[in-house]
PDB file of N, CA and C in Angstrom:
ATOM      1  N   UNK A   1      -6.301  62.353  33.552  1.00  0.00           N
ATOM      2  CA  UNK A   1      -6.368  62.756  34.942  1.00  0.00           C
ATOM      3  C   UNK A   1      -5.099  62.298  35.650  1.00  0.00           C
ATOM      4  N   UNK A   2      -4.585  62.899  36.788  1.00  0.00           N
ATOM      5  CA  UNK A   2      -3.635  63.060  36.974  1.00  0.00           C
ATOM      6  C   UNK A   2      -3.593  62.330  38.465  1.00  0.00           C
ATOM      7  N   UNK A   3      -2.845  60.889  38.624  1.00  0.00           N
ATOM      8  CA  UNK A   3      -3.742  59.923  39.856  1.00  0.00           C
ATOM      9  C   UNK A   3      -3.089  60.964  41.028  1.00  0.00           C
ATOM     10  N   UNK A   4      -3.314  60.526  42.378  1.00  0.00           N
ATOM     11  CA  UNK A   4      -2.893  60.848  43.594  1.00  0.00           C
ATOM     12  C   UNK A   4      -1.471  60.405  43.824  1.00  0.00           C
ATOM     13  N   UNK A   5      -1.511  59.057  43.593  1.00  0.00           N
ATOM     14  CA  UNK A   5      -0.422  58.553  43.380  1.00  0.00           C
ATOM     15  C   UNK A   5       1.218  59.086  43.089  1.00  0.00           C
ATOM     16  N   UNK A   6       0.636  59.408  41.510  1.00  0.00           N
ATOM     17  CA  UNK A   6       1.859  60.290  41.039  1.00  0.00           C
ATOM     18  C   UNK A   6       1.597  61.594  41.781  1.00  0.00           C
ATOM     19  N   UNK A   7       1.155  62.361  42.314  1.00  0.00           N
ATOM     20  CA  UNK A   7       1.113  63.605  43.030  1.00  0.00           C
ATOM     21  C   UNK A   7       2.353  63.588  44.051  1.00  0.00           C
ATOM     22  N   UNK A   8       2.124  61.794  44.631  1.00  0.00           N
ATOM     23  CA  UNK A   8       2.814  62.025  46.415  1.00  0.00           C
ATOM     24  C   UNK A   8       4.061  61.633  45.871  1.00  0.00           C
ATOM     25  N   UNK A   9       4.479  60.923  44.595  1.00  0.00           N
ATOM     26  CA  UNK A   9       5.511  60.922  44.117  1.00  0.00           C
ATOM     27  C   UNK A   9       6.408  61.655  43.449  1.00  0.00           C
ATOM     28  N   UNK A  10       5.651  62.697  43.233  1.00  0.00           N
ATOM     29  CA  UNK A  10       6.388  64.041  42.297  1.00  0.00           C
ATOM     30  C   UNK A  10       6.500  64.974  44.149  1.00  0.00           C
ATOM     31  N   UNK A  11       5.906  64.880  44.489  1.00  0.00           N
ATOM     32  CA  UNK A  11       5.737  65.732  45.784  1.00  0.00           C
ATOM     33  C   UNK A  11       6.763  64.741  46.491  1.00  0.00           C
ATOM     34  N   UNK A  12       7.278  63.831  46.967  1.00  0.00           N
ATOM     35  CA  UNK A  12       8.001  63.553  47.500  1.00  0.00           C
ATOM     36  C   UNK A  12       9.532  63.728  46.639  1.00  0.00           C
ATOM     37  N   UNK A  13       9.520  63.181  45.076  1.00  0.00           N
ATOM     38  CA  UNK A  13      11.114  63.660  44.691  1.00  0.00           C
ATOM     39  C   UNK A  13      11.175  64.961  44.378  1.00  0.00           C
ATOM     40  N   UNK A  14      10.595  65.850  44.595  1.00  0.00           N
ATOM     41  CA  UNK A  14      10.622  67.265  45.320  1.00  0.00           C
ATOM     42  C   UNK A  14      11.841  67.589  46.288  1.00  0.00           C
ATOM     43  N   UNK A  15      10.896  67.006  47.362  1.00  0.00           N
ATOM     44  CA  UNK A  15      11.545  66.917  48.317  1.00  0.00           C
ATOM     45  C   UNK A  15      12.813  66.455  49.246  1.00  0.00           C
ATOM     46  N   UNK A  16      12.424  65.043  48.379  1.00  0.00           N
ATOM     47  CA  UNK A  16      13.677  64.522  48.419  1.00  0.00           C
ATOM     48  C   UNK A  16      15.214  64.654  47.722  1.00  0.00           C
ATOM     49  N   UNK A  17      14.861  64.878  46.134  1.00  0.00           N
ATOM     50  CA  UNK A  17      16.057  65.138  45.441  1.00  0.00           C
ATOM     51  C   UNK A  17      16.001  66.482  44.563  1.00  0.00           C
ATOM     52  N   UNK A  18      14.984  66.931  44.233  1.00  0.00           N
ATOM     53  CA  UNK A  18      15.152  68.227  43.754  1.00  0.00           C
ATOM     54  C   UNK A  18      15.712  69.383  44.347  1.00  0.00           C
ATOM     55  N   UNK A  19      15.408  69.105  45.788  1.00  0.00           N
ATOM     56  CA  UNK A  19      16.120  70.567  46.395  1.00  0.00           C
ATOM     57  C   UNK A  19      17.310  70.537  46.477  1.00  0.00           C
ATOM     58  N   UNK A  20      17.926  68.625  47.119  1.00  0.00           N
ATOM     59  CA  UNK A  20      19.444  68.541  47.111  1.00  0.00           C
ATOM     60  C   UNK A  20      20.282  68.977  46.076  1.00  0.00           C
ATOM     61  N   UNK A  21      19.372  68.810  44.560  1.00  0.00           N
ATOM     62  CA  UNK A  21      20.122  69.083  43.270  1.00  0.00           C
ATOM     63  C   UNK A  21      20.371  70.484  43.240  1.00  0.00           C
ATOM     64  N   UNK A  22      19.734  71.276  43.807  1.00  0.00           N
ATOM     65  CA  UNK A  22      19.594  72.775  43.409  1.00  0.00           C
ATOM     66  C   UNK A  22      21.085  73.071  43.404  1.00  0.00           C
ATOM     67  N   UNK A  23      21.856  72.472  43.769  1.00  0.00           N
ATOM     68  CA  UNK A  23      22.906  73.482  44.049  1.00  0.00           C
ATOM     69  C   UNK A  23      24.642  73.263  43.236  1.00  0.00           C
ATOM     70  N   UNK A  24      24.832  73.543  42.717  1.00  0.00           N
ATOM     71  CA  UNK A  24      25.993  73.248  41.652  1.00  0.00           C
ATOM     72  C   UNK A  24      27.071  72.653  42.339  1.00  0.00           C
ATOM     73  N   UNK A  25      27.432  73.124  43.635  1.00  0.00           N
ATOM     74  CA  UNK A  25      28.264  72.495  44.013  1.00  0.00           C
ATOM     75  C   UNK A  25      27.797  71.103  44.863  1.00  0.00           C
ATOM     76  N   UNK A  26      26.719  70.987  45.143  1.00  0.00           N
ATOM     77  CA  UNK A  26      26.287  69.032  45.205  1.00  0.00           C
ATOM     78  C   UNK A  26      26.438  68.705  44.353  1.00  0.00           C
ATOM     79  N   UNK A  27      26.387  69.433  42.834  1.00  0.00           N
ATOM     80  CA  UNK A  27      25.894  68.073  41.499  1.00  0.00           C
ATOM     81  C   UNK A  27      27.583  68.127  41.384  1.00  0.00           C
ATOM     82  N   UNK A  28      28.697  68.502  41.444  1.00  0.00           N
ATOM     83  CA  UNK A  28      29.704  68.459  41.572  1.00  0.00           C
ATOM     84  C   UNK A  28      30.100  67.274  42.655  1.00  0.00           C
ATOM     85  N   UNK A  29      29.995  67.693  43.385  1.00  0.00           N
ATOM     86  CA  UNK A  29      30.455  66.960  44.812  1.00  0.00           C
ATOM     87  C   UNK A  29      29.930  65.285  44.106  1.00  0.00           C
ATOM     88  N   UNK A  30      28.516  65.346  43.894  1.00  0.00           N
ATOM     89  CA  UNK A  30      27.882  63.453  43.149  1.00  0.00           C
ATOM     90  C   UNK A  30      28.805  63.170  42.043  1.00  0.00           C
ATOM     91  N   UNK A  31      29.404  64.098  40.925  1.00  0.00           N
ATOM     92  CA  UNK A  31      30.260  63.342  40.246  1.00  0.00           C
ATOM     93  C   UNK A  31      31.803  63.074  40.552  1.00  0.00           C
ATOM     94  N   UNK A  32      32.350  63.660  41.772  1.00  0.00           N
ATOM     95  CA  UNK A  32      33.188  63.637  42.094  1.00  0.00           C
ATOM     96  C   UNK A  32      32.805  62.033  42.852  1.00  0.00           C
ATOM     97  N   UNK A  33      32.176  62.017  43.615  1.00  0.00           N
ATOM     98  CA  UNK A  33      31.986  60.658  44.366  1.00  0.00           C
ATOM     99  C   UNK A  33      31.961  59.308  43.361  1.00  0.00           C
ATOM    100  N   UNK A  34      31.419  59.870  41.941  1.00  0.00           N
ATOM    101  CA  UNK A  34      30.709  58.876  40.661  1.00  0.00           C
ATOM    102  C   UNK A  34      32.070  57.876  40.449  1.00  0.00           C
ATOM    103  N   UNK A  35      33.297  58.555  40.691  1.00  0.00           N
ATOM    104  CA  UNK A  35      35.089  58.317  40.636  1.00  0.00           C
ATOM    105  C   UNK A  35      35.399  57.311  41.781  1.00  0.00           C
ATOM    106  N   UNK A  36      34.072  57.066  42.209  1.00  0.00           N
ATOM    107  CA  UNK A  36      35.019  56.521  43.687  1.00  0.00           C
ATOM    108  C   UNK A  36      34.827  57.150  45.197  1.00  0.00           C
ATOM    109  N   UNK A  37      34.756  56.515  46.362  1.00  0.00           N
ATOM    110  CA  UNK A  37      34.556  57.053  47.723  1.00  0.00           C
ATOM    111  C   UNK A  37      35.950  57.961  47.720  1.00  0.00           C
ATOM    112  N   UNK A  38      35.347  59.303  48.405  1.00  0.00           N
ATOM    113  CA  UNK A  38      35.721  60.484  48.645  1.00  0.00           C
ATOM    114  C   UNK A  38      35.818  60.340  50.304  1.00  0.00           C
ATOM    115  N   UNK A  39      36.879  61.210  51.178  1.00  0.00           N
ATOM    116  CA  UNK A  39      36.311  61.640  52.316  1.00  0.00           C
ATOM    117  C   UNK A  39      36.597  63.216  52.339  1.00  0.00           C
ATOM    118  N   UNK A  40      35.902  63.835  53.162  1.00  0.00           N
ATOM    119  CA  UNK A  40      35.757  65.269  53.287  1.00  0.00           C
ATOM    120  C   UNK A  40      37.239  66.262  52.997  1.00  0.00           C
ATOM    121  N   UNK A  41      38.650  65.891  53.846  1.00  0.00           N
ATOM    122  CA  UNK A  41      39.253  66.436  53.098  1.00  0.00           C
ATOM    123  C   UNK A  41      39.973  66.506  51.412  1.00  0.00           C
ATOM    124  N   UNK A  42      39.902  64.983  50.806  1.00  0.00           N
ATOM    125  CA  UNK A  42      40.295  64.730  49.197  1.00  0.00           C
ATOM    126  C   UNK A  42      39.059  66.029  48.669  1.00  0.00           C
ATOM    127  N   UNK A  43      37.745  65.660  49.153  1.00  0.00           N
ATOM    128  CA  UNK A  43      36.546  66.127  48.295  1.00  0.00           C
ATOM    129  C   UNK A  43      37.250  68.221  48.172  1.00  0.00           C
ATOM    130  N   UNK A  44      37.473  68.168  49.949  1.00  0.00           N
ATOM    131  CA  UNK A  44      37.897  70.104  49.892  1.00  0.00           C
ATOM    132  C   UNK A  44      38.891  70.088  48.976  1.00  0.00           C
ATOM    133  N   UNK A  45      39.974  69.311  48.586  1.00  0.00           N
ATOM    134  CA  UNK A  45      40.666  69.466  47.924  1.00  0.00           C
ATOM    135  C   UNK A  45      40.842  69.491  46.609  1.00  0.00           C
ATOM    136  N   UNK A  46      39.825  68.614  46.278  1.00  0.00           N
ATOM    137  CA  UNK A  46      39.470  68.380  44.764  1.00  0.00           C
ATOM    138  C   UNK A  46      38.595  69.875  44.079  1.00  0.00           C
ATOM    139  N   UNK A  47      37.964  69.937  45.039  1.00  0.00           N
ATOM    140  CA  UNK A  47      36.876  71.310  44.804  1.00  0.00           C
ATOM    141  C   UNK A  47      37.197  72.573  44.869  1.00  0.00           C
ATOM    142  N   UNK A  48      38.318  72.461  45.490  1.00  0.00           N
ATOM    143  CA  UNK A  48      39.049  73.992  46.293  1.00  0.00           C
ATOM    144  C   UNK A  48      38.084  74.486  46.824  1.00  0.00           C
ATOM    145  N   UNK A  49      37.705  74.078  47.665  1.00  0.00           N
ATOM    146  CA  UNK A  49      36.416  74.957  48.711  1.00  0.00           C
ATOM    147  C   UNK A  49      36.386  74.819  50.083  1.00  0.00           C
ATOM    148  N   UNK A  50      36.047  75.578  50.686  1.00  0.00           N
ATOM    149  CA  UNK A  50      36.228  75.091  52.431  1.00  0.00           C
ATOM    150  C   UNK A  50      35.407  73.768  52.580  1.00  0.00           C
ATOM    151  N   UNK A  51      36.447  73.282  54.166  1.00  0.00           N
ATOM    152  CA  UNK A  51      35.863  72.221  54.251  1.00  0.00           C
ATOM    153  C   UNK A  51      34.580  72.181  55.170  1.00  0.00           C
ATOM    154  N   UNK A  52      33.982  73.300  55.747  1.00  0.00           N
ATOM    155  CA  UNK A  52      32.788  73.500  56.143  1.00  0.00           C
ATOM    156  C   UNK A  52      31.710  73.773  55.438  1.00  0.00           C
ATOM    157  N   UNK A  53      32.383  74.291  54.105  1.00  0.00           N
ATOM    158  CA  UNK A  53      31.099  74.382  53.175  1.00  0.00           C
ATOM    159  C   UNK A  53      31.130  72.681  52.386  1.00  0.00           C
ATOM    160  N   UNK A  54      31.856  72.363  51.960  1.00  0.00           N
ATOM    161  CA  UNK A  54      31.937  70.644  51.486  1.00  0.00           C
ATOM    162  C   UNK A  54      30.770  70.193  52.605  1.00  0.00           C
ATOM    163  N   UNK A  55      31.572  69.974  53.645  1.00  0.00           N
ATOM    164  CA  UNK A  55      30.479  69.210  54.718  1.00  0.00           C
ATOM    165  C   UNK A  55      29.425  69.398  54.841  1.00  0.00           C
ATOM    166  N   UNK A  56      28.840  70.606  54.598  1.00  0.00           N
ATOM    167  CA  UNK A  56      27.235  71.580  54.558  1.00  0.00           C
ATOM    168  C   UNK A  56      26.681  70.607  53.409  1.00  0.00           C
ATOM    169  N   UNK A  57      27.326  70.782  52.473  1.00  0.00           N
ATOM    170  CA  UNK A  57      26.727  69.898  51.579  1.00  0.00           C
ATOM    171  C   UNK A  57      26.776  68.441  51.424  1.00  0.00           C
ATOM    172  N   UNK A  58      27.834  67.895  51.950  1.00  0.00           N
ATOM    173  CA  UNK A  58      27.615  66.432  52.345  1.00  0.00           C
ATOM    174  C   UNK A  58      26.294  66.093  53.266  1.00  0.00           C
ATOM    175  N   UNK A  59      26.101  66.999  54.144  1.00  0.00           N
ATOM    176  CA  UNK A  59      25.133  66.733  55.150  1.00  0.00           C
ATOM    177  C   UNK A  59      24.226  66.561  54.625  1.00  0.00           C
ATOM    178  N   UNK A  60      23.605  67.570  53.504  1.00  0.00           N
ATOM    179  CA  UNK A  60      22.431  68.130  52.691  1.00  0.00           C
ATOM    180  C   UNK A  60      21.760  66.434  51.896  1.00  0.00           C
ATOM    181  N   UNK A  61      23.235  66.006  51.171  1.00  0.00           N
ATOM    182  CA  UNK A  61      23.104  65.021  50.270  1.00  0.00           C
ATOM    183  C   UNK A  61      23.426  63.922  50.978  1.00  0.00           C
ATOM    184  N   UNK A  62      23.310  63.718  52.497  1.00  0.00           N
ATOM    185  CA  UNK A  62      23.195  62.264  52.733  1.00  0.00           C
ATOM    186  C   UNK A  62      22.303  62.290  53.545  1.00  0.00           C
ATOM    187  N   UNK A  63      21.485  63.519  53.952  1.00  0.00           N
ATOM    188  CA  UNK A  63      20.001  63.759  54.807  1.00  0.00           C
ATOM    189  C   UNK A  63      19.182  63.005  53.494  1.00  0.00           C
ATOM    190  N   UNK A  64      19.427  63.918  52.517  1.00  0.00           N
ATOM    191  CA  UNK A  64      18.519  63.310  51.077  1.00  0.00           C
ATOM    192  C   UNK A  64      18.847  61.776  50.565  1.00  0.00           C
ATOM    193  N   UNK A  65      19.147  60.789  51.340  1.00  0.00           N
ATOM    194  CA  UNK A  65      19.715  59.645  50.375  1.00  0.00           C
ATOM    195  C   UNK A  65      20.498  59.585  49.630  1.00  0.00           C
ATOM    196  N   UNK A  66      21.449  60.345  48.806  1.00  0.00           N
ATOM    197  CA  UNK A  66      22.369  60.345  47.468  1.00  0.00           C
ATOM    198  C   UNK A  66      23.363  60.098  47.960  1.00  0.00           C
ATOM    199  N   UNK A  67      24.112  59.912  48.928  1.00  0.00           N
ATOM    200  CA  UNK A  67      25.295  59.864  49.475  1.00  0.00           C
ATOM    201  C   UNK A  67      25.600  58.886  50.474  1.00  0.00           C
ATOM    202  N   UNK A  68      26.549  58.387  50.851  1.00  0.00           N
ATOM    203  CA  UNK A  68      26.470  57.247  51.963  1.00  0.00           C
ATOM    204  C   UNK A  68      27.432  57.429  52.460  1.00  0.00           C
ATOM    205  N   UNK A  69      27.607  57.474  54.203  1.00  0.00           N
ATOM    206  CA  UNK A  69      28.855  57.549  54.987  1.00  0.00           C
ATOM    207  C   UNK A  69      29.147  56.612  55.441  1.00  0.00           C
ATOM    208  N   UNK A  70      30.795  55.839  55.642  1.00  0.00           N
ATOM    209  CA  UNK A  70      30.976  54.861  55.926  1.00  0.00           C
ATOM    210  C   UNK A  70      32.576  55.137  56.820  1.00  0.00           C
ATOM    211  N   UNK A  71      32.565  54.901  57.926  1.00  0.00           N
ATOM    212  CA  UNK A  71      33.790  55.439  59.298  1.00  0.00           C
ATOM    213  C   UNK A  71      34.574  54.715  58.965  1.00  0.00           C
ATOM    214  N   UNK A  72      35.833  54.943  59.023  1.00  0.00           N
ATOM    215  CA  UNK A  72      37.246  54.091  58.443  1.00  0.00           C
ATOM    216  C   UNK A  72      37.837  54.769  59.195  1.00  0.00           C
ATOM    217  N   UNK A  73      38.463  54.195  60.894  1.00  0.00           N
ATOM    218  CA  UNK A  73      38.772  54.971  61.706  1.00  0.00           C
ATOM    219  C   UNK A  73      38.093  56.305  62.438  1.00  0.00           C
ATOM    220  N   UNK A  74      39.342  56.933  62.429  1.00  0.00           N
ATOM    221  CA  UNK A  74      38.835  58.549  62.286  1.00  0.00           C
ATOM    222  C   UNK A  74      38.028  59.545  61.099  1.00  0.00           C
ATOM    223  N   UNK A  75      38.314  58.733  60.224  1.00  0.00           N
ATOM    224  CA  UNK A  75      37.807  59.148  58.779  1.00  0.00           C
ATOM    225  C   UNK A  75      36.347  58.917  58.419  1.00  0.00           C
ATOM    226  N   UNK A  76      35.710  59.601  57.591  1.00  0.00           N
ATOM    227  CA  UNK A  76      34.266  59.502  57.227  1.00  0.00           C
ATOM    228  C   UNK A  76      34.408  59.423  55.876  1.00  0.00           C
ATOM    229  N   UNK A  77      34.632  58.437  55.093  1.00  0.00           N
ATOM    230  CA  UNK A  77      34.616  57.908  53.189  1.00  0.00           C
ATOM    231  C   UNK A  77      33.090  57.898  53.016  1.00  0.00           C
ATOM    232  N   UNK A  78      33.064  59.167  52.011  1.00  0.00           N
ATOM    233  CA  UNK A  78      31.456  59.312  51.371  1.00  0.00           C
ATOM    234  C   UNK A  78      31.566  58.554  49.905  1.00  0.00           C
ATOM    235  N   UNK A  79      30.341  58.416  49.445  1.00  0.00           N
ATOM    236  CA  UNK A  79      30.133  57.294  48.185  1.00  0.00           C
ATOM    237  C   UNK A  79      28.622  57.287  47.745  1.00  0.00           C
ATOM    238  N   UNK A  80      28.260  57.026  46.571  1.00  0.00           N
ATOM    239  CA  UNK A  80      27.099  57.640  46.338  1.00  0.00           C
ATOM    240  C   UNK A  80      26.079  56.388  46.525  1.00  0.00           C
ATOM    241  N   UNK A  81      24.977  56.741  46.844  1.00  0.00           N
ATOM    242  CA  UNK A  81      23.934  55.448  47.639  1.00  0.00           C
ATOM    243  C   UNK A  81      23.325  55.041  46.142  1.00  0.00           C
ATOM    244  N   UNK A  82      23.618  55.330  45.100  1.00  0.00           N
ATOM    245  CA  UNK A  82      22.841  55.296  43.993  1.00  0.00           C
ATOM    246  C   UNK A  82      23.759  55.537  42.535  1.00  0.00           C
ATOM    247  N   UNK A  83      24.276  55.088  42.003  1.00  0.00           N
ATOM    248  CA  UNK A  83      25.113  55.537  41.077  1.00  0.00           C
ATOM    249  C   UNK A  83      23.781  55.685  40.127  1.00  0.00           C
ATOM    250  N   UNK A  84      22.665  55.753  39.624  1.00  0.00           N
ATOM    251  CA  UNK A  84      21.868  56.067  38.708  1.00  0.00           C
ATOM    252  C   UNK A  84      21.803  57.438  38.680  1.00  0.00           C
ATOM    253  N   UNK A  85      22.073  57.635  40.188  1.00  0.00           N
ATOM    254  CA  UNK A  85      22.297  59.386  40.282  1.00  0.00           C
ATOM    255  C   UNK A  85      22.685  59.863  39.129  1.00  0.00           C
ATOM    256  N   UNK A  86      24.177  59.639  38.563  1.00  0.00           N
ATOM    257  CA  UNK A  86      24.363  60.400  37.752  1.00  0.00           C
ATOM    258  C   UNK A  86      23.846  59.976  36.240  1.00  0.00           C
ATOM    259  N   UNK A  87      23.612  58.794  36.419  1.00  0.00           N
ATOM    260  CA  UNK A  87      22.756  58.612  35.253  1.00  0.00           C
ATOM    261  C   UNK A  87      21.945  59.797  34.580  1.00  0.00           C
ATOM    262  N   UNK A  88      21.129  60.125  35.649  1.00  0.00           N
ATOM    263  CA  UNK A  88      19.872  60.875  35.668  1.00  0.00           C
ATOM    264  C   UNK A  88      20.510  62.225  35.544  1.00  0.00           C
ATOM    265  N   UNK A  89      21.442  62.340  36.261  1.00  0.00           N
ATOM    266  CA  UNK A  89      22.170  64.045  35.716  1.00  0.00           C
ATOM    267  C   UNK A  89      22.595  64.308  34.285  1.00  0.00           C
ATOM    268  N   UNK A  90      22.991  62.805  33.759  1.00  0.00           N
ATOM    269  CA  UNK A  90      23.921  62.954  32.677  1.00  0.00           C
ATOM    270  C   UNK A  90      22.359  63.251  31.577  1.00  0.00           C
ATOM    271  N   UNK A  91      21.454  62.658  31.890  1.00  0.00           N
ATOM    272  CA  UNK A  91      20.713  63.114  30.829  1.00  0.00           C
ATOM    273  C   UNK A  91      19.865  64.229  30.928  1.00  0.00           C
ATOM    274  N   UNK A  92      19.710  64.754  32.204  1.00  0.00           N
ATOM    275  CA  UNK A  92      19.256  66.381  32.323  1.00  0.00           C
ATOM    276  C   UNK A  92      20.374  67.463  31.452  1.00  0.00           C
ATOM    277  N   UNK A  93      21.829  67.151  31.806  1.00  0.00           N
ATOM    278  CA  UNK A  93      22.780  67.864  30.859  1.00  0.00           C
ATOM    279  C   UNK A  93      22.193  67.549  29.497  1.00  0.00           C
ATOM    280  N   UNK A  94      21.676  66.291  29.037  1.00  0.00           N
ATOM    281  CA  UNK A  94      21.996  66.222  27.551  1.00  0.00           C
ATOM    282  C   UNK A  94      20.611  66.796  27.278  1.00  0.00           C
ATOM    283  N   UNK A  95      19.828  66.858  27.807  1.00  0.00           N
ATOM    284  CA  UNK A  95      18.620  67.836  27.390  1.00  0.00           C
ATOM    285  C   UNK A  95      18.886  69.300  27.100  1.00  0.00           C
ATOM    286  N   UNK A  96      19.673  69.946  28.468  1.00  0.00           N
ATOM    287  CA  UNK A  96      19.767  70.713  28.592  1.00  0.00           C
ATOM    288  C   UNK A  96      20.760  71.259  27.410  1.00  0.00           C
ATOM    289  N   UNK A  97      21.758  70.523  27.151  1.00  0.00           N
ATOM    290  CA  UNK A  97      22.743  71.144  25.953  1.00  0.00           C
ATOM    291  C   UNK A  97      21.834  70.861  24.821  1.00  0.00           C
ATOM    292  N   UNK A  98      21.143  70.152  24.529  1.00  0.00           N
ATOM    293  CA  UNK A  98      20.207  70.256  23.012  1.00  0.00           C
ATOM    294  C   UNK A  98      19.361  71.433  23.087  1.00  0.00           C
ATOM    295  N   UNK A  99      19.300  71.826  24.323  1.00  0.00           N
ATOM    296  CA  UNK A  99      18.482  73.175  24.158  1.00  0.00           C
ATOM    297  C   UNK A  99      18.888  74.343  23.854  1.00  0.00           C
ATOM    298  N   UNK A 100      20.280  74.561  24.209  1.00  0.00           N
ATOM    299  CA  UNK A 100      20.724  75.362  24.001  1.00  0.00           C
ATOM    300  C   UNK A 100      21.092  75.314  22.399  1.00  0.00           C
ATOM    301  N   UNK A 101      21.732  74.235  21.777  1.00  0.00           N
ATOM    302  CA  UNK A 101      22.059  74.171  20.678  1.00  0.00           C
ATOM    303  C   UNK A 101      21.395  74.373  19.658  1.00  0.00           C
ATOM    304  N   UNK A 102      19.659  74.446  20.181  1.00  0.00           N
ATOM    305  CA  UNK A 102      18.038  74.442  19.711  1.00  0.00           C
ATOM    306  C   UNK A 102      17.849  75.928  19.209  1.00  0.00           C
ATOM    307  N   UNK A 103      18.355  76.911  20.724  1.00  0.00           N
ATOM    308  CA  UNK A 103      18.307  78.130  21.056  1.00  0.00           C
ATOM    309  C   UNK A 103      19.208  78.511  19.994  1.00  0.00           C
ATOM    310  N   UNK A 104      20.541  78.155  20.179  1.00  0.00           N
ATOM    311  CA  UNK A 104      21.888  78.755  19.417  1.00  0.00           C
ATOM    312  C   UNK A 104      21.390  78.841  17.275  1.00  0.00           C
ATOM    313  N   UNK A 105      20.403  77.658  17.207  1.00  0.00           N
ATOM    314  CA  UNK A 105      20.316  77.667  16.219  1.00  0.00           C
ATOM    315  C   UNK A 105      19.370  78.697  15.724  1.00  0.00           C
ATOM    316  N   UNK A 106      18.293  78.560  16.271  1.00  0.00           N
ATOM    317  CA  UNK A 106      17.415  79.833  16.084  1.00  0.00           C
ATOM    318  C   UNK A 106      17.536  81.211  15.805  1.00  0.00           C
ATOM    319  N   UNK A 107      18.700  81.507  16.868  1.00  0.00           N
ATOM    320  CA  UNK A 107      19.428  82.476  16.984  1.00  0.00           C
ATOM    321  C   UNK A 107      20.159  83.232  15.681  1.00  0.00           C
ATOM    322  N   UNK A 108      21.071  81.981  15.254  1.00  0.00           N
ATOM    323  CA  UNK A 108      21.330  81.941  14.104  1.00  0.00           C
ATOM    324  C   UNK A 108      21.071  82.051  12.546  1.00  0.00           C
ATOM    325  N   UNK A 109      19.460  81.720  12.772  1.00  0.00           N
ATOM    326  CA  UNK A 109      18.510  81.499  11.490  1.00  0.00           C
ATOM    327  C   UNK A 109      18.220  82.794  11.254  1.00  0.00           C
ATOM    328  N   UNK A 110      17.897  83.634  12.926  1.00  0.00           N
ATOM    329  CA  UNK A 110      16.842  84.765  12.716  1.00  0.00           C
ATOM    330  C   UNK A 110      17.804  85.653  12.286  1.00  0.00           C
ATOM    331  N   UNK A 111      19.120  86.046  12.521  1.00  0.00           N
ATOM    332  CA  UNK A 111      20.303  86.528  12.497  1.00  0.00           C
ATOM    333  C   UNK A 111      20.649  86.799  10.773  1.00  0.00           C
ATOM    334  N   UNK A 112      20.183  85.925  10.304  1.00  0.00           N
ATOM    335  CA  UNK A 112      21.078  86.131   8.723  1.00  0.00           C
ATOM    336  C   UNK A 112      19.777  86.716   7.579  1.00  0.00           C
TER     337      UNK A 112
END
C-alpha cells in the first residue's frame, strides 16, 4: 500500500522539480552553474540565447529552489542551491543512455 505520505511527496517533487526540469534549456543552464556562479549575461553568452529567455528560466529555477541569487553590485551571480542537483541528472542520463543502448541492441538482434 502506497502511504499518504509518499503521495504528498511525489506530489510535491512534481511540483517542485519536475516541471522546472522539463525543459532542456534549465537542465543546461544547472550544469552550466555545476562550473561555478554564473550571472545572466556570461550564462546568455555561454548558451547563445537571449538574455530574456536565460532570465525566464532563471526565474523558473530559482521560484523552484535549484538556483540561488546573490547581488554583487549591479550584478545578480546565480549558483545552484543544491549541487546534488546534478547528481540526480547525471544518473537520469545514465539510465537513460542504458536504455537506449538496451533499445540499440535489440534492434540489432532482431535485424540479423
Amino acid at each position: 500500500m502506497i502511504s499518504s505520505t509518499l503521495v504528498q511527496e511525489i506530489t510535491q517533487l512534481h511540483a517542485d522539480f519536475c516541471s522546472a526540469l522539463a525543459d532542456s534549456t534549465r537542465l543546461i543552464l544547472l550544469y552550466s552553474l555545476a562550473d561555478g556562479p554564473r550571472n545572466v549575461t556570461e550564462l546568455t553568452q555561454e548558451l547563445g540565447q537571449p538574455q530574456p529567455t536565460i532570465s525566464r528560466h532563471l526565474k523558473i529555477l530559482r521560484d523552484r529552489g535549484l538556483v540561488v541569487p546573490t547581488r554583487q553590485g549591479t550584478m545578480v551571480q546565480y549558483s545552484l542551491a543544491d549541487n546534488r542537483v546534478i547528481e540526480a541528472l547525471d544518473i537520469l542520463r545514465s539510465i537513460m543512455r542504458d536504455g537506449i543502448q538496451k533499445r540499440a541492441s535489440f534492434i540489432e538482434e532482431v535485424s540479423l
